[in-house]
C-alpha atoms as a PDB file:
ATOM      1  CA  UNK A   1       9.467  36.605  -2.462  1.00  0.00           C
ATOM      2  CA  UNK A   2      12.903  35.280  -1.627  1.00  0.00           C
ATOM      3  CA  UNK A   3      15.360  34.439  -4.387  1.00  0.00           C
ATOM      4  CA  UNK A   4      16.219  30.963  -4.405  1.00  0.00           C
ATOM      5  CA  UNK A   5      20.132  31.764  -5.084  1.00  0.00           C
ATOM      6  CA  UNK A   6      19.974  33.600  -1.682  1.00  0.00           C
ATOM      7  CA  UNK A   7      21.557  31.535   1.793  1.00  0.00           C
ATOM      8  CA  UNK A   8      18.781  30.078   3.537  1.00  0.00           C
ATOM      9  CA  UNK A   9      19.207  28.156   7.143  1.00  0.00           C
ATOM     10  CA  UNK A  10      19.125  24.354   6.097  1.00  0.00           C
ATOM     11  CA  UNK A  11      19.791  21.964   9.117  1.00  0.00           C
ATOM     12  CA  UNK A  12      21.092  18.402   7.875  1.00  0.00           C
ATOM     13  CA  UNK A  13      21.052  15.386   9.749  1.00  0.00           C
ATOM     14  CA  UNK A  14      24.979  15.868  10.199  1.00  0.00           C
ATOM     15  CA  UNK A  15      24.214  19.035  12.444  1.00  0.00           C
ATOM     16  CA  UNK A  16      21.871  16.903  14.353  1.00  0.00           C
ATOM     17  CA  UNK A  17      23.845  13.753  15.110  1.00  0.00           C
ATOM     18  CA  UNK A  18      26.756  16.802  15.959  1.00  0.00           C
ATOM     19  CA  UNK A  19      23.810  17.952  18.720  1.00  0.00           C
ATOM     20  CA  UNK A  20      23.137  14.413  20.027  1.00  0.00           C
ATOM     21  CA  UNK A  21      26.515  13.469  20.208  1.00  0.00           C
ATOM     22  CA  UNK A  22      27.421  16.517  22.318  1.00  0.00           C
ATOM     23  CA  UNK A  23      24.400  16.268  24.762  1.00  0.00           C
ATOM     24  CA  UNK A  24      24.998  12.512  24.862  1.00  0.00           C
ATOM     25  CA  UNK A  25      28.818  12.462  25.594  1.00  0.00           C
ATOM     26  CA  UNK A  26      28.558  15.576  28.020  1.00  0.00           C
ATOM     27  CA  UNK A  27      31.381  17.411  26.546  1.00  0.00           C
ATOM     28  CA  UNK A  28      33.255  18.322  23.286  1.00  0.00           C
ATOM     29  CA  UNK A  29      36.153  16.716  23.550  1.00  0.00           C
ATOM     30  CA  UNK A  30      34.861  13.496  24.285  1.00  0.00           C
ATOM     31  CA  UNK A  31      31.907  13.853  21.179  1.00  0.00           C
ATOM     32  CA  UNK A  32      34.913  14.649  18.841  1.00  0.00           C
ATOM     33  CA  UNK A  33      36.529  11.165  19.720  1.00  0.00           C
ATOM     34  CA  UNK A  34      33.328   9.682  18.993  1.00  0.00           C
ATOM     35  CA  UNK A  35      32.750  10.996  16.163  1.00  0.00           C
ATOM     36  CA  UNK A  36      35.926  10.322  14.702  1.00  0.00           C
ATOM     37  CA  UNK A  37      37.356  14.282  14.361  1.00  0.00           C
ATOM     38  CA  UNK A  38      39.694  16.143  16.071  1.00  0.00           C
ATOM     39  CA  UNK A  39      38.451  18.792  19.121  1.00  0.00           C
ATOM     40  CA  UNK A  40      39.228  21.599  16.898  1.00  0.00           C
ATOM     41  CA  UNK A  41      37.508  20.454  14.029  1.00  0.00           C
ATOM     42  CA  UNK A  42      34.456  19.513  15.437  1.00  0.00           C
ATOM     43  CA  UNK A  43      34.319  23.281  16.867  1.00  0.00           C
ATOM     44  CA  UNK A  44      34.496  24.411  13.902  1.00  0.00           C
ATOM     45  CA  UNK A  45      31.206  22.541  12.579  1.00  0.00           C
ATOM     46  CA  UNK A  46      29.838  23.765  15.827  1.00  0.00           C
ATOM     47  CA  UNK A  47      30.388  27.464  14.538  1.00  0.00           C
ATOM     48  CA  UNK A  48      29.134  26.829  10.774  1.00  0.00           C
ATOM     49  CA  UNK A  49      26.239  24.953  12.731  1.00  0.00           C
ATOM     50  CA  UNK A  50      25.162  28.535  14.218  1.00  0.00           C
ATOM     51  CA  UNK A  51      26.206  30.485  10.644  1.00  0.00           C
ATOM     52  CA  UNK A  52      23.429  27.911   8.953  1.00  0.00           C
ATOM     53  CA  UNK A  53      20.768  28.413  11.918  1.00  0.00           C
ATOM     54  CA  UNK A  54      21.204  32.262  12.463  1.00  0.00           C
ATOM     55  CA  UNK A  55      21.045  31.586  16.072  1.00  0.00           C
ATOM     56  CA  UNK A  56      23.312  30.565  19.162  1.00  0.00           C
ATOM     57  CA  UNK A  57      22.548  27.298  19.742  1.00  0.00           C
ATOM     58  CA  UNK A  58      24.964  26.994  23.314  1.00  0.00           C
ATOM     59  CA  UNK A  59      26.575  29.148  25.692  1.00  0.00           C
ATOM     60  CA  UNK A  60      29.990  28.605  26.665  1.00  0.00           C
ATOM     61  CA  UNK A  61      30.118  28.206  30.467  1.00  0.00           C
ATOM     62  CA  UNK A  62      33.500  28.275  31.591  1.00  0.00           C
ATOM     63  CA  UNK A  63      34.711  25.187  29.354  1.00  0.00           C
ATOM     64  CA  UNK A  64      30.986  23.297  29.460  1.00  0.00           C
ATOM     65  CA  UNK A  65      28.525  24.090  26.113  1.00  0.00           C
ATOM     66  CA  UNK A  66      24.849  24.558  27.292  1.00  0.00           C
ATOM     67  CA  UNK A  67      22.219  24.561  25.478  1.00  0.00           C
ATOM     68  CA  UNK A  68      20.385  27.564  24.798  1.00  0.00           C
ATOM     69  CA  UNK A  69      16.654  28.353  23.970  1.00  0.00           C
ATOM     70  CA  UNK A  70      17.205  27.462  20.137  1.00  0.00           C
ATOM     71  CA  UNK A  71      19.481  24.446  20.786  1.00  0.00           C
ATOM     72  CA  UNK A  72      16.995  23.195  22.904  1.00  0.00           C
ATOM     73  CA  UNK A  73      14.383  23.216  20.244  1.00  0.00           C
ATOM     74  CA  UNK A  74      17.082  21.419  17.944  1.00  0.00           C
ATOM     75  CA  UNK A  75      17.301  18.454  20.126  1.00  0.00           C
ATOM     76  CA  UNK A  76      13.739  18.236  21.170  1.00  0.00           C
ATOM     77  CA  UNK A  77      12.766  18.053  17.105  1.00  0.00           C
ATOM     78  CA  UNK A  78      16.168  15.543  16.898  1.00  0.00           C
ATOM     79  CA  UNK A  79      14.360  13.542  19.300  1.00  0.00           C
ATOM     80  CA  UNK A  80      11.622  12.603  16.920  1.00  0.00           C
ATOM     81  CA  UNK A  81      13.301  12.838  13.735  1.00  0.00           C
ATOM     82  CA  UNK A  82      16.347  10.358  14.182  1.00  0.00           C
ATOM     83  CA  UNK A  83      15.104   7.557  15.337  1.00  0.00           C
ATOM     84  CA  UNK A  84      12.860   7.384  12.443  1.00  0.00           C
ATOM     85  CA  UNK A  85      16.035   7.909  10.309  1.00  0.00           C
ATOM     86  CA  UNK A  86      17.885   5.455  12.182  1.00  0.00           C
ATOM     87  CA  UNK A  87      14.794   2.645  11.693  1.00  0.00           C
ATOM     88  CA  UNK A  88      14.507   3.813   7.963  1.00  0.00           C
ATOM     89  CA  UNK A  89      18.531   2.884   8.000  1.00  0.00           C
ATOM     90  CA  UNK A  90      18.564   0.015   8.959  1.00  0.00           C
ATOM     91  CA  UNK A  91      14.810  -1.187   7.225  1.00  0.00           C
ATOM     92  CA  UNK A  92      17.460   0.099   3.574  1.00  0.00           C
ATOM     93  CA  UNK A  93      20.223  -1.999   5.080  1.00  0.00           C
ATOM     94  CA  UNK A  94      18.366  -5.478   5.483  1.00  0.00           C
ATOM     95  CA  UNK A  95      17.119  -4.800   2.127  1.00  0.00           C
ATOM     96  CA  UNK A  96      20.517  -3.953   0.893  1.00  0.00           C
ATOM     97  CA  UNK A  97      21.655  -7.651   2.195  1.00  0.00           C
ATOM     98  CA  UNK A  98      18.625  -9.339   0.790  1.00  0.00           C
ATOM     99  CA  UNK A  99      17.096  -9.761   4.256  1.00  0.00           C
ATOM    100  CA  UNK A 100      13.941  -7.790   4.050  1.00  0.00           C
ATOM    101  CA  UNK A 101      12.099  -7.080   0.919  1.00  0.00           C
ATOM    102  CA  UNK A 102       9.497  -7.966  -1.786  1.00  0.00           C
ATOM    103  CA  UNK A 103       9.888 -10.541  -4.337  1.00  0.00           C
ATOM    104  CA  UNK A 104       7.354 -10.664  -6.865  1.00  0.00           C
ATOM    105  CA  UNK A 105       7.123 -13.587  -9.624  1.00  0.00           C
ATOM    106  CA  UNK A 106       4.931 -14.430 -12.244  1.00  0.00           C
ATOM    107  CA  UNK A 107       4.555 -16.897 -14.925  1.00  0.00           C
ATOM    108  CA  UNK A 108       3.344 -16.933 -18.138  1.00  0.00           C
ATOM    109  CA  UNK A 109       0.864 -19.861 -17.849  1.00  0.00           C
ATOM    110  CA  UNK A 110      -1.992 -19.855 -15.668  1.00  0.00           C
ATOM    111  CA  UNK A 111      -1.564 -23.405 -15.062  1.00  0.00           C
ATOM    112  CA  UNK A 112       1.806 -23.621 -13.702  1.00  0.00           C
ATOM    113  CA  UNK A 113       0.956 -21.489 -10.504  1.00  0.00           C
ATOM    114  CA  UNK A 114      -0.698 -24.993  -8.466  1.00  0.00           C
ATOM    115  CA  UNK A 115       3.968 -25.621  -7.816  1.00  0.00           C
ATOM    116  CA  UNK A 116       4.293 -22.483  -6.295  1.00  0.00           C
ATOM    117  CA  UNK A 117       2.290 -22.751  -2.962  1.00  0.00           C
ATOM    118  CA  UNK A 118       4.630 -24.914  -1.137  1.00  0.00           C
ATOM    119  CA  UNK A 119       7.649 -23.922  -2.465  1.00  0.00           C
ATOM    120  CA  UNK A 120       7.074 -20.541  -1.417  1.00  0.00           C
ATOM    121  CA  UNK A 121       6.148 -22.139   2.508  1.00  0.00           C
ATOM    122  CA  UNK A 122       9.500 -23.748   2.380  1.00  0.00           C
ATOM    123  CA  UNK A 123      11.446 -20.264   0.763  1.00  0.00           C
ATOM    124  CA  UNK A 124       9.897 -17.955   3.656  1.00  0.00           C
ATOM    125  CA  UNK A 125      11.250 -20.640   6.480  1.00  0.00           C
ATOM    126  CA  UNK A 126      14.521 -19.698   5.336  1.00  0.00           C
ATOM    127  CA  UNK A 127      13.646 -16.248   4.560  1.00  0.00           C
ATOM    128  CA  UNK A 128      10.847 -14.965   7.132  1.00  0.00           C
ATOM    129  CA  UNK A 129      11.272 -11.608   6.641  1.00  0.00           C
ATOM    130  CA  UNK A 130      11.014 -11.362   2.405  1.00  0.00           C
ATOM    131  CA  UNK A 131       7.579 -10.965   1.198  1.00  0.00           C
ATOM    132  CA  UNK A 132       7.149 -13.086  -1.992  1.00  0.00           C
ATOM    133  CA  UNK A 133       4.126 -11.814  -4.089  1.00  0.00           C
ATOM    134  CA  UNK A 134       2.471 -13.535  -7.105  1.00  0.00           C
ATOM    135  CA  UNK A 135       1.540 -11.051  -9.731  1.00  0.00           C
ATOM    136  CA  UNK A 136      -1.410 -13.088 -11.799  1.00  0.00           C
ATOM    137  CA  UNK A 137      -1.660  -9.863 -13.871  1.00  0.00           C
ATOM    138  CA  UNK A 138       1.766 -10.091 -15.198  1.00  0.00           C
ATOM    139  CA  UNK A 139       0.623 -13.717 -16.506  1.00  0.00           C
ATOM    140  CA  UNK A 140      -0.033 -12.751 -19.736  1.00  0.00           C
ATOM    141  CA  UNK A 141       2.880 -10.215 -20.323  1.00  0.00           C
ATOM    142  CA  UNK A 142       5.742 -11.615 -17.891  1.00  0.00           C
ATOM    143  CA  UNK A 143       8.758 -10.059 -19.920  1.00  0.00           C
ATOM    144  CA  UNK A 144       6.535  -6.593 -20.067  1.00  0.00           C
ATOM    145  CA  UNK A 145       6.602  -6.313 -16.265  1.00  0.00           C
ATOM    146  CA  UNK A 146      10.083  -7.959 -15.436  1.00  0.00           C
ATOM    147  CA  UNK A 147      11.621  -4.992 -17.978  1.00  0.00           C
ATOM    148  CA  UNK A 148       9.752  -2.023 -16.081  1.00  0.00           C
ATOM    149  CA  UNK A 149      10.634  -3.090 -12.946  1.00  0.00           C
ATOM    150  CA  UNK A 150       7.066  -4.235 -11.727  1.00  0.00           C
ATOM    151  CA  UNK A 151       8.359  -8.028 -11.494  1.00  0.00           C
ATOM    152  CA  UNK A 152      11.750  -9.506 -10.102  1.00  0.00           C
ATOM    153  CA  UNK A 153      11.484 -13.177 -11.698  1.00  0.00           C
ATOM    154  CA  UNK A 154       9.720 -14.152 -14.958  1.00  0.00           C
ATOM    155  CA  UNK A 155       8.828 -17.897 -15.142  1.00  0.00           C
ATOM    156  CA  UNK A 156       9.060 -18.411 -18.883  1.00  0.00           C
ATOM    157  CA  UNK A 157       9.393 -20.924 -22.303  1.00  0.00           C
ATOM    158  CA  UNK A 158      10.452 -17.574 -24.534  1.00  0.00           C
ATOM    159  CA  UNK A 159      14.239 -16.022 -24.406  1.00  0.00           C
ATOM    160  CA  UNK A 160      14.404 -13.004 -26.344  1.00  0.00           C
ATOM    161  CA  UNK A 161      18.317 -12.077 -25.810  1.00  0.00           C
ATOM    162  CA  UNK A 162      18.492  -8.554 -23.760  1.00  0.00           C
ATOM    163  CA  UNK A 163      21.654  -7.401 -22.038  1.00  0.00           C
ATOM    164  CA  UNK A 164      19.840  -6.774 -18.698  1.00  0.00           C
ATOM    165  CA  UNK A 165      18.139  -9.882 -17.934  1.00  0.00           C
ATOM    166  CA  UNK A 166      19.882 -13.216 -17.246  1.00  0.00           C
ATOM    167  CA  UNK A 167      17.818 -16.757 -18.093  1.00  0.00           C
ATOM    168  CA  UNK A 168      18.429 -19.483 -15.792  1.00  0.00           C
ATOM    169  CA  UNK A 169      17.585 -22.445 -17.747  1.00  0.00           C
ATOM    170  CA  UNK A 170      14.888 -24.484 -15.440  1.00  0.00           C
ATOM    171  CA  UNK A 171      14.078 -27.747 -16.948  1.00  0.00           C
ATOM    172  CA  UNK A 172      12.571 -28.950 -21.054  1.00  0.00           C
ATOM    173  CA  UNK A 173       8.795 -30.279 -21.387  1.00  0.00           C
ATOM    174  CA  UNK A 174       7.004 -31.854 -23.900  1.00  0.00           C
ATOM    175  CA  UNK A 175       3.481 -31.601 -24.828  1.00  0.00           C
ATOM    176  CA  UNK A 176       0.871 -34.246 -24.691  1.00  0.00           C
ATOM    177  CA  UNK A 177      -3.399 -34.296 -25.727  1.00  0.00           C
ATOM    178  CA  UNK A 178      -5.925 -34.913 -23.157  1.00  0.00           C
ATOM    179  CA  UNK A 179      -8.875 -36.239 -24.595  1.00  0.00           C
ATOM    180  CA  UNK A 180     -11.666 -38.317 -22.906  1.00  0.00           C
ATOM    181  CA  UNK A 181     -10.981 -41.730 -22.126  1.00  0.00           C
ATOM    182  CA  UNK A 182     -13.571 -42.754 -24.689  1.00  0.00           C
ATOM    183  CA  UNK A 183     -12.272 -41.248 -28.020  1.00  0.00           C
ATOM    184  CA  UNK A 184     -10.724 -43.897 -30.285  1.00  0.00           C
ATOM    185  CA  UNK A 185      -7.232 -42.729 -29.902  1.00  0.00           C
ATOM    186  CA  UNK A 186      -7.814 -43.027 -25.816  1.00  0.00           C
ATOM    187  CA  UNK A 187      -9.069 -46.586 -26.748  1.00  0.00           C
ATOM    188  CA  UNK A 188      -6.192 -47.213 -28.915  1.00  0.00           C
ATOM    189  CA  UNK A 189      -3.600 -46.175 -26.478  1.00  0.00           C
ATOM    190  CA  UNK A 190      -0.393 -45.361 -28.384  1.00  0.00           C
ATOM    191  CA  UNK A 191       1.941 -42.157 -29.091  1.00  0.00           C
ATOM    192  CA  UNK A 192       0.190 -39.923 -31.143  1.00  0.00           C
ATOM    193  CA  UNK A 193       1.110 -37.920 -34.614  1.00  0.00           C
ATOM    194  CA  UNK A 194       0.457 -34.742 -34.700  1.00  0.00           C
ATOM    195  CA  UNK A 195      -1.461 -35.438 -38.041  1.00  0.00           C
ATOM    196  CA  UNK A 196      -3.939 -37.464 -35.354  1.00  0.00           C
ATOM    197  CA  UNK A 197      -5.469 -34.438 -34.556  1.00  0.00           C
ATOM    198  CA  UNK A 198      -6.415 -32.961 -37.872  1.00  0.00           C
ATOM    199  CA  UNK A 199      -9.998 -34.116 -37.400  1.00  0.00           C
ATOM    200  CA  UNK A 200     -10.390 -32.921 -34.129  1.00  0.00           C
ATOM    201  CA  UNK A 201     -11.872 -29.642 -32.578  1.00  0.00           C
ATOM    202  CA  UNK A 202      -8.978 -28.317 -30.377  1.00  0.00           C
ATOM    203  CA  UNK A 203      -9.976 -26.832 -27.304  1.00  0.00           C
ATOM    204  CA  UNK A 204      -7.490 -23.773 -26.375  1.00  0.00           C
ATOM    205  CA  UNK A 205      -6.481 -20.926 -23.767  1.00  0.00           C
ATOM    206  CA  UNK A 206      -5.098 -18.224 -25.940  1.00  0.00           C
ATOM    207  CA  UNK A 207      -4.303 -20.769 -29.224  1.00  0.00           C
ATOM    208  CA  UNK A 208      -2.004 -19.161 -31.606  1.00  0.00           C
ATOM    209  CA  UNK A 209      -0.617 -16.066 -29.399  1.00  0.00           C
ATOM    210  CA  UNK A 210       2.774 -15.730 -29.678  1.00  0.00           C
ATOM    211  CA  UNK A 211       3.082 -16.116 -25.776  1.00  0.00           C
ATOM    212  CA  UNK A 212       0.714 -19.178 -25.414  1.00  0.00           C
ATOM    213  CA  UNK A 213       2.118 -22.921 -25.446  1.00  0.00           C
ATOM    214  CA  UNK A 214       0.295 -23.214 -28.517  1.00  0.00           C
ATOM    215  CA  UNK A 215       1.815 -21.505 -30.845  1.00  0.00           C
ATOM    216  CA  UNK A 216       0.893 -20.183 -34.388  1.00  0.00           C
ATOM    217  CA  UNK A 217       3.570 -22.626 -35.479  1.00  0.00           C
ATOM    218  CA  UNK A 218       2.562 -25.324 -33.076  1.00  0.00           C
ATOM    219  CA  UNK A 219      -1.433 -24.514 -34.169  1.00  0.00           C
ATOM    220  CA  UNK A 220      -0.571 -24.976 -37.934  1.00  0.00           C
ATOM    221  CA  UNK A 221       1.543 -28.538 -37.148  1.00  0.00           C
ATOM    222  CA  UNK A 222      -1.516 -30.288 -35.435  1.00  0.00           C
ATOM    223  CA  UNK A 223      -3.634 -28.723 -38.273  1.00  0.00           C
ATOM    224  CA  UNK A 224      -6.876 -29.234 -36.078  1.00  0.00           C
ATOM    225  CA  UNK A 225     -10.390 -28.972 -38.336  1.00  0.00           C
ATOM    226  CA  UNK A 226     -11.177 -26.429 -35.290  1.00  0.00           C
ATOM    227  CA  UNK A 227     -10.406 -24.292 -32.490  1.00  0.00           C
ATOM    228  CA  UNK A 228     -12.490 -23.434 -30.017  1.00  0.00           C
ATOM    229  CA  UNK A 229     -10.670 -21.295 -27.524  1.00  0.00           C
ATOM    230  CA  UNK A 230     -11.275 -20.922 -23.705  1.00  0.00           C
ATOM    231  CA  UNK A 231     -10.309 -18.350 -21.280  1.00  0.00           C
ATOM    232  CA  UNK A 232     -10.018 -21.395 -18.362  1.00  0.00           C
ATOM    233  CA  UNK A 233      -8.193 -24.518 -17.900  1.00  0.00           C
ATOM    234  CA  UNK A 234     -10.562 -26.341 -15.494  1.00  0.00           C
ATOM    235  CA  UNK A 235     -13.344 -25.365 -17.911  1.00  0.00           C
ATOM    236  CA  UNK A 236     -11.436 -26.944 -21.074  1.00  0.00           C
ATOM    237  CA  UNK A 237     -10.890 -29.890 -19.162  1.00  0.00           C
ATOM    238  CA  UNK A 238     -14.533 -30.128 -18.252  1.00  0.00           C
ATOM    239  CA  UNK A 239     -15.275 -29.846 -22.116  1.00  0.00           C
ATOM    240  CA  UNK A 240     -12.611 -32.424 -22.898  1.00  0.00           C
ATOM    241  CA  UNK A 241     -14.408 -35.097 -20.291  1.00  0.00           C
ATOM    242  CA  UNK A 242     -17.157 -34.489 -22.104  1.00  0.00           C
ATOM    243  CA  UNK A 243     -16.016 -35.598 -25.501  1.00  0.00           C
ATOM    244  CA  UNK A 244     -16.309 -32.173 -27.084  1.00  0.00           C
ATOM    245  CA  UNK A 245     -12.459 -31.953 -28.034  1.00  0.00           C
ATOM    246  CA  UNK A 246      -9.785 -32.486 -27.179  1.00  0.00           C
ATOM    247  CA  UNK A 247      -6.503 -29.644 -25.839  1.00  0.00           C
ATOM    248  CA  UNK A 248      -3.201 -30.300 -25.508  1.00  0.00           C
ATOM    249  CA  UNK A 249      -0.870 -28.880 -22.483  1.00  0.00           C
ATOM    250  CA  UNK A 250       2.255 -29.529 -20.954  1.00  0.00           C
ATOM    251  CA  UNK A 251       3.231 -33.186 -19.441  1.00  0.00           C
ATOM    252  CA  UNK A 252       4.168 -31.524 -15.888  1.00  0.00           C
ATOM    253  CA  UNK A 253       0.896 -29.596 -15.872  1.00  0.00           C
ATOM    254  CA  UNK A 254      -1.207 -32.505 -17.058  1.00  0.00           C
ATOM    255  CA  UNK A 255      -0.107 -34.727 -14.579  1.00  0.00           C
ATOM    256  CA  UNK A 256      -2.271 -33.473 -11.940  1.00  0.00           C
ATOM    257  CA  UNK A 257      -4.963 -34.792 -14.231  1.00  0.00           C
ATOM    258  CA  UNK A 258      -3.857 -38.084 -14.511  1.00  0.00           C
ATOM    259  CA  UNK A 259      -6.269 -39.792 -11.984  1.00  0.00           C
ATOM    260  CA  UNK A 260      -9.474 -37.677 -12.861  1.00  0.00           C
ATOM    261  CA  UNK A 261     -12.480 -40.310 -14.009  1.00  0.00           C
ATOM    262  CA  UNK A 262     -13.369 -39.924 -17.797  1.00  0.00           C
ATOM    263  CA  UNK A 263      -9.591 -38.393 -18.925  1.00  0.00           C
ATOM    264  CA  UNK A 264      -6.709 -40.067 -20.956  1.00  0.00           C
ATOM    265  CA  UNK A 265      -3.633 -38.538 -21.642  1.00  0.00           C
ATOM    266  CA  UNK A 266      -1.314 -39.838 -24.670  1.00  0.00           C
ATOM    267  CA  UNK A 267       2.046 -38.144 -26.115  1.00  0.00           C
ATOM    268  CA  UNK A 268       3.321 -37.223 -29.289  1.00  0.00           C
ATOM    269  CA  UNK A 269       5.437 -40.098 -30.928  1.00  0.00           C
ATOM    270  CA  UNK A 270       7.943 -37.353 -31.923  1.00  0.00           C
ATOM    271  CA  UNK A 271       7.983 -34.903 -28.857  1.00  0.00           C
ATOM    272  CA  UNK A 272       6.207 -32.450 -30.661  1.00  0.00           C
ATOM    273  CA  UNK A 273       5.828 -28.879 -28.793  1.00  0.00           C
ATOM    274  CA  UNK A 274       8.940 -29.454 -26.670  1.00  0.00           C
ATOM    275  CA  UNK A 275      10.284 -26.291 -24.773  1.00  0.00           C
ATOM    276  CA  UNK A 276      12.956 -25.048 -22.373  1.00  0.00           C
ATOM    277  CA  UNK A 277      11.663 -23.635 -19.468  1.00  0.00           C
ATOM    278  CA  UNK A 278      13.711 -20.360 -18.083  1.00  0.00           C
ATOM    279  CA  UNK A 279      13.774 -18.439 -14.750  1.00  0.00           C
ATOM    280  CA  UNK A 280      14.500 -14.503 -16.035  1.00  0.00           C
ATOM    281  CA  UNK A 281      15.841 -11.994 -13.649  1.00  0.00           C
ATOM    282  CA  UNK A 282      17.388  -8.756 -13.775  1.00  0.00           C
ATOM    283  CA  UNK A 283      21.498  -9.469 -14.150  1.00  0.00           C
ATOM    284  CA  UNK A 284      21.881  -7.413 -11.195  1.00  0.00           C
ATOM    285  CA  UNK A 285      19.973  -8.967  -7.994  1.00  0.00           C
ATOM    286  CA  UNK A 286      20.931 -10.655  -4.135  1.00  0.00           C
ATOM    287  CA  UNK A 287      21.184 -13.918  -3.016  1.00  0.00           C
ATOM    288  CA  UNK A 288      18.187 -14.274  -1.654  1.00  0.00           C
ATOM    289  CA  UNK A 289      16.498 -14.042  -5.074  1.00  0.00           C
ATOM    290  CA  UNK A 290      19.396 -16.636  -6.452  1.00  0.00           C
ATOM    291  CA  UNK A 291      17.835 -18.731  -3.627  1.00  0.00           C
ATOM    292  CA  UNK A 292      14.450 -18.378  -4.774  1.00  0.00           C
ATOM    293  CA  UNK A 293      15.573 -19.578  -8.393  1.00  0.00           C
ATOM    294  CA  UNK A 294      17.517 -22.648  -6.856  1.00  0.00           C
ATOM    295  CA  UNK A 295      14.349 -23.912  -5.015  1.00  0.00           C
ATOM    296  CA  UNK A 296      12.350 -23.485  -8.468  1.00  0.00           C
ATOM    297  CA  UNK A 297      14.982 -25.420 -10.318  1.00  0.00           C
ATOM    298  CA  UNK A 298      14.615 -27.811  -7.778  1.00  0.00           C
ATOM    299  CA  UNK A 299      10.945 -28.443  -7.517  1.00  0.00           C
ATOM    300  CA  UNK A 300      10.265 -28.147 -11.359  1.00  0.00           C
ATOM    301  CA  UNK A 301      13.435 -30.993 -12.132  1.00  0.00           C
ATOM    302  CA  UNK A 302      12.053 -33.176  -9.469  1.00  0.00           C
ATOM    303  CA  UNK A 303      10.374 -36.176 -10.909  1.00  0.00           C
ATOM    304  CA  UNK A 304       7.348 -36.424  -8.680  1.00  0.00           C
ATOM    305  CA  UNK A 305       6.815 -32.433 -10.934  1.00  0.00           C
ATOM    306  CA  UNK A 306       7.581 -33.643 -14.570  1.00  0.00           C
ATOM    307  CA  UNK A 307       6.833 -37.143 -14.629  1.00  0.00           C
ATOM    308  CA  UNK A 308       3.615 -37.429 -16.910  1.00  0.00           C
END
């Protein structure tokens, strides 16, 4: 078995673009110029070419280099190998300049994803060649995924200071109660208290996690006489409708719920549950990712978004 301190013959893609450029130019002298070295030096990588290979790789013919048998076998296997080096070059470069790569974003509420369709349409117009993904398993653990590398943006209300990421702050929400338009506080049509609610069973995705819009803190505030929690938003709404609770959820997400039949949406009188919304990245990312940010500043600050 051979010892792995002894020589072995190692070709590197240096001896192979020294092949090409040879064949290609016709002639030595004219290869060195294109390559940037002098004549002299460049037959000198020639000779350490055929120390590494063990083999003559031309003949000298009067003051031409031809190939011989091995050199020939050199630049048939070049043949195949560089232009997949060059394409795999260039494929690093575009990503290198933010032209051509994957962006994947997540948020950590189910219900804010129903934004992200056509913003996305209008960031691959100016970006055709970036793949954006949404990562719906990274929903409930954004941060998790952004920190191991499995996410590049985090759409979140939580910013737990770390000296790798960078929070772009995207725009503040409030909460508000849907209820059906038949409960007595729907009737009565004013702000709400949070201490409205006591009585009430309070119909929840996730109530109390630490992640979840309603907090533990939030939770103990509204003091509800129960919570009944559900995995789905369209089913809680259902259930609220129906008069058997009622939930509360952001303004900006409710709003797409203003015109359904049966449904009334109130506030707090006191802006209870309001948040910061952030955009979290890596510190260290390209433009075309800043882009990406921009447009979701834009679209979530836009009133036709947040306007309850």
């Amino acid at each position: 078995m051979k010892n792995i301190h002894e020589s072995t013959t190692m070709l590197t893609l240096q001896h192979l673009y020294i092949i090409e450029k040879i064949i290609s130019e016709g002639s030595v002298t004219r290869a060195s110029e294109k390559l940037n070295l002098t004549q002299s030096a460049l037959s000198h990588q020639i000779r350490d070419l055929e120390t590494v290979a063990g083999l003559k790789l031309f003949n000298r013919i009067g003051k031409k280099l031809v190939l011989s048998e091995a050199g020939q076998k050199i630049v048939s296997g070049s043949e195949k190998i560089l232009p997949i080096i060059r394409e795999l070059e260039a494929e690093l470069e575009e990503m290198r300049l933010g032209k051509f790569q994957t962006i994947r974003i997540s948020t950590e509420c189910y219900t804010c994803y129903h934004w992200l369709p056509p913003l996305l349409a209008d960031f691959n117009r100016e970006y055709p060649n970036i793949n954006v993904q949404i990562v719906a398993d990274a929903t409930r653990r954004p941060m998790e995924y952004l920190e191991t590398g499995q996410l590049e943006l985090a759409i979140v209300s939580h910013a737990p200071a770390d000296a790798r990421l960078h929070y772009e702050p995207l725009f503040d929400d409030e909460m508000v109660v849907l209820m059906s338009s038949k409960h007595p506080l729907a009737i009565r049509n004013t702000p709400l208290e949070t201490s409205d609610l006591n009585a009430e069973n309070l119909i929840a995705y996730f109530a109390g996690a630490p992640d979840s819009v309603l907090t533990k803190g939030f939770i103990e505030s509204l003091s509800p006489q129960k919570i009944t929690p559900v995995p789905l938003t369209e089913a809680i709404v259902e259930m609220v409708r129906f008069g058997m609770g009622v939930t509360v959820m952001a303004s900006w997400v409710a709003r797409q719920y203003e015109q359904t039949p049966g449904l009334s949406i109130l506030p707090f009188r006191s802006g209870a549950g309001r948040r910061t919304w952030y955009a979290c990245t890596r510190k260290t990312h390209d433009e075309s990712l800043t882009q990406l940010v921009k447009m979701v500043q834009e679209a979530l600050q836009s009133q036709d978004q947040l306007q309850p």
